[in-house]
C-alpha atoms as a PDB file:
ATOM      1  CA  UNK A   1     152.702 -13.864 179.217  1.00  0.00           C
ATOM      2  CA  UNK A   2     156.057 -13.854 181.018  1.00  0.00           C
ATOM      3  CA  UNK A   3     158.630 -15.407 180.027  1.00  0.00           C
ATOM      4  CA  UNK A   4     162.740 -16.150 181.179  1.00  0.00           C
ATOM      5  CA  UNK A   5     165.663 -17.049 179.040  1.00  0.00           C
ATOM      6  CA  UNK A   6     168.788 -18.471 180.306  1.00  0.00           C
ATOM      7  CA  UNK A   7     170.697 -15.929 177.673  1.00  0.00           C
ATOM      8  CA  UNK A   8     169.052 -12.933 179.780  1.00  0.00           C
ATOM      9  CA  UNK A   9     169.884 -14.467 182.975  1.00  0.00           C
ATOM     10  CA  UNK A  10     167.345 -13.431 185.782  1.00  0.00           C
ATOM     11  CA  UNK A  11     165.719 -10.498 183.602  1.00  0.00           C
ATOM     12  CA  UNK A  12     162.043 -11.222 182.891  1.00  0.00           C
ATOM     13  CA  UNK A  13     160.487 -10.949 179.285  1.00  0.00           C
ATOM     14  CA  UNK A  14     156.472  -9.656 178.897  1.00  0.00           C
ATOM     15  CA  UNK A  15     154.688 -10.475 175.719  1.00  0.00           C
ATOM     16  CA  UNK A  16     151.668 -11.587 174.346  1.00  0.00           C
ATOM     17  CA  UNK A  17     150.562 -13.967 171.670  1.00  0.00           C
ATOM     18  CA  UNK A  18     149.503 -11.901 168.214  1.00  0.00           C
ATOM     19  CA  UNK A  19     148.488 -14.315 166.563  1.00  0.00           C
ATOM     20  CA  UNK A  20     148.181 -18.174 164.862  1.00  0.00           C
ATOM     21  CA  UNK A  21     148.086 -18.850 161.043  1.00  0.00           C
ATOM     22  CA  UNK A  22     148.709 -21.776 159.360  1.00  0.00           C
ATOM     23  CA  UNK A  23     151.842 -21.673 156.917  1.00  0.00           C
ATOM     24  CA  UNK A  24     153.141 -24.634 154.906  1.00  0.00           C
ATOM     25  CA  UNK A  25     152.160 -27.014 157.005  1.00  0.00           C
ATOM     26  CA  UNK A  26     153.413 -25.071 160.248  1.00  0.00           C
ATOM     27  CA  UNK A  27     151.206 -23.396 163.037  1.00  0.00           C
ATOM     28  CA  UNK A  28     152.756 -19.701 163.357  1.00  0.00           C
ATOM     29  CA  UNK A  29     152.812 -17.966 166.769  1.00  0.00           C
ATOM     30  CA  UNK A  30     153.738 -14.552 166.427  1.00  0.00           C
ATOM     31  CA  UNK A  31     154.176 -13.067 170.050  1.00  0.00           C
ATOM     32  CA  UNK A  32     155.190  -8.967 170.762  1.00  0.00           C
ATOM     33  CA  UNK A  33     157.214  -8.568 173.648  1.00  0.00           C
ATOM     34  CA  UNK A  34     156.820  -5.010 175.457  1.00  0.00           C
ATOM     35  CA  UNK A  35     159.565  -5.263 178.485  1.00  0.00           C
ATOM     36  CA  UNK A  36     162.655  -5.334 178.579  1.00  0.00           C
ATOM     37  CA  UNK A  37     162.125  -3.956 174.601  1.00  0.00           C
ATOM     38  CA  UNK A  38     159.607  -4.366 172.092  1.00  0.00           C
ATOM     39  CA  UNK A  39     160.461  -7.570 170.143  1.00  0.00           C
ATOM     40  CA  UNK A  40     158.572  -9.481 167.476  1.00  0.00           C
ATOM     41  CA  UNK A  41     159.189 -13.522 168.100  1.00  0.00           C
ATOM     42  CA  UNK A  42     157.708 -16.207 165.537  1.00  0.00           C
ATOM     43  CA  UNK A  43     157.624 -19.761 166.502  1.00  0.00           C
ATOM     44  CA  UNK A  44     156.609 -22.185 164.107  1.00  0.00           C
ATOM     45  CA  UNK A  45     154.564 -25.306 165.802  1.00  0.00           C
ATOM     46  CA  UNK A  46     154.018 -29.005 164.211  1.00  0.00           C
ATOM     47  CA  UNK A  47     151.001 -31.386 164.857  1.00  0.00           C
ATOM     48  CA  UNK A  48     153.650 -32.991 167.456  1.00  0.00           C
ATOM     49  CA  UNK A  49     153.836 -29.599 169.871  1.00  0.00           C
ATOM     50  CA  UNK A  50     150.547 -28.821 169.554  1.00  0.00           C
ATOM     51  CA  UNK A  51     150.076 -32.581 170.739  1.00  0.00           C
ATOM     52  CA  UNK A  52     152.468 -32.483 173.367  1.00  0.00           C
ATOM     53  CA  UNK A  53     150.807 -28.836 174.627  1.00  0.00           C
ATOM     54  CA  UNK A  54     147.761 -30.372 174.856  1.00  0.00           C
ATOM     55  CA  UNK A  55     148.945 -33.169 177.226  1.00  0.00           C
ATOM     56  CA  UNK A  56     150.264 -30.874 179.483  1.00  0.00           C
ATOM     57  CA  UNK A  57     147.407 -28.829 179.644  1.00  0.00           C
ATOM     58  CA  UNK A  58     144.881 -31.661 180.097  1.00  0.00           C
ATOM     59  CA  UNK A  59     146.647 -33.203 183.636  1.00  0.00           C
ATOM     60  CA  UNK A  60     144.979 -33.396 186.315  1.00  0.00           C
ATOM     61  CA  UNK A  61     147.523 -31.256 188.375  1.00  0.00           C
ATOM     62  CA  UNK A  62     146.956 -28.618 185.049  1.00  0.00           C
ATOM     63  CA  UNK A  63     143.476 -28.905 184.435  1.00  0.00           C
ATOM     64  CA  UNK A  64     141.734 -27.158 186.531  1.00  0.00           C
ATOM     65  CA  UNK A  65     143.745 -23.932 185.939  1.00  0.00           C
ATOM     66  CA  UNK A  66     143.223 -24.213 182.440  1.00  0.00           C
ATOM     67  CA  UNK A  67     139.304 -24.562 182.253  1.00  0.00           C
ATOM     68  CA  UNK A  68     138.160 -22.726 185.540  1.00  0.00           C
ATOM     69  CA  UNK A  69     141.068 -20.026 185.448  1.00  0.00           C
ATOM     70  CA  UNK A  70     141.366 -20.994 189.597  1.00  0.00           C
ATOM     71  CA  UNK A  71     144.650 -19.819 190.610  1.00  0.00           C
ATOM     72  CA  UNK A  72     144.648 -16.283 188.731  1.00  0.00           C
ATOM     73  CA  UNK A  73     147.865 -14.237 189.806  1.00  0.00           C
ATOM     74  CA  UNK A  74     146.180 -11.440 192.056  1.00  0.00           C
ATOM     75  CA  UNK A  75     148.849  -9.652 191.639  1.00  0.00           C
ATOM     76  CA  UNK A  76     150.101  -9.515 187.783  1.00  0.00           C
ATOM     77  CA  UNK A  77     153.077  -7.290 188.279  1.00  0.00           C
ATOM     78  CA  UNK A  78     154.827  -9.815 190.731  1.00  0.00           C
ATOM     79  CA  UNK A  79     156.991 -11.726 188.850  1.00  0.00           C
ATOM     80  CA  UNK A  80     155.864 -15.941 189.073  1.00  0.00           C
ATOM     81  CA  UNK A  81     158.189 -17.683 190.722  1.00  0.00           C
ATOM     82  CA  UNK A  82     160.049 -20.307 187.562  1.00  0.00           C
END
């Protein structure tokens, strides 16, 4: 996963997703970030994001992508333009 933040200007973050777990009533991400630095991020996720997730994944413009993986960077250290 890559990732920008307006608080790092035009540096790009890597991670990855650790894990989900449900916690009082909140879905946990916990991602790992490897470049710049090694970082451990939690976000915490109601019903509502999850909802609002899903609708973005399921458009039509989205869809595709998401179930038949068309569209695959060939190239994963280029950086995606945001």
């Amino acid at each position: 996963m890559r990732m920008k933040s307006t608080f790092m200007g035009s540096m790009e973050i890597v991670g990855e997703i650790n894990s989900l777990k449900v916690k009082d009533g909140w879905l946990i991400m916990d991602l790992r970030t490897t470049t710049p630095t090694g970082w451990s991020l939690s976000a915490a996720l109601t019903h509502e994001d999850i909802m609002s997730l899903l609708k973005l994944m399921f458009r039509p413009s989205n869809l595709r992508y998401v179930i038949l993986g068309f569209g695959k960077p060939k190239d994963k250290d280029r950086s995606p333009e945001y």
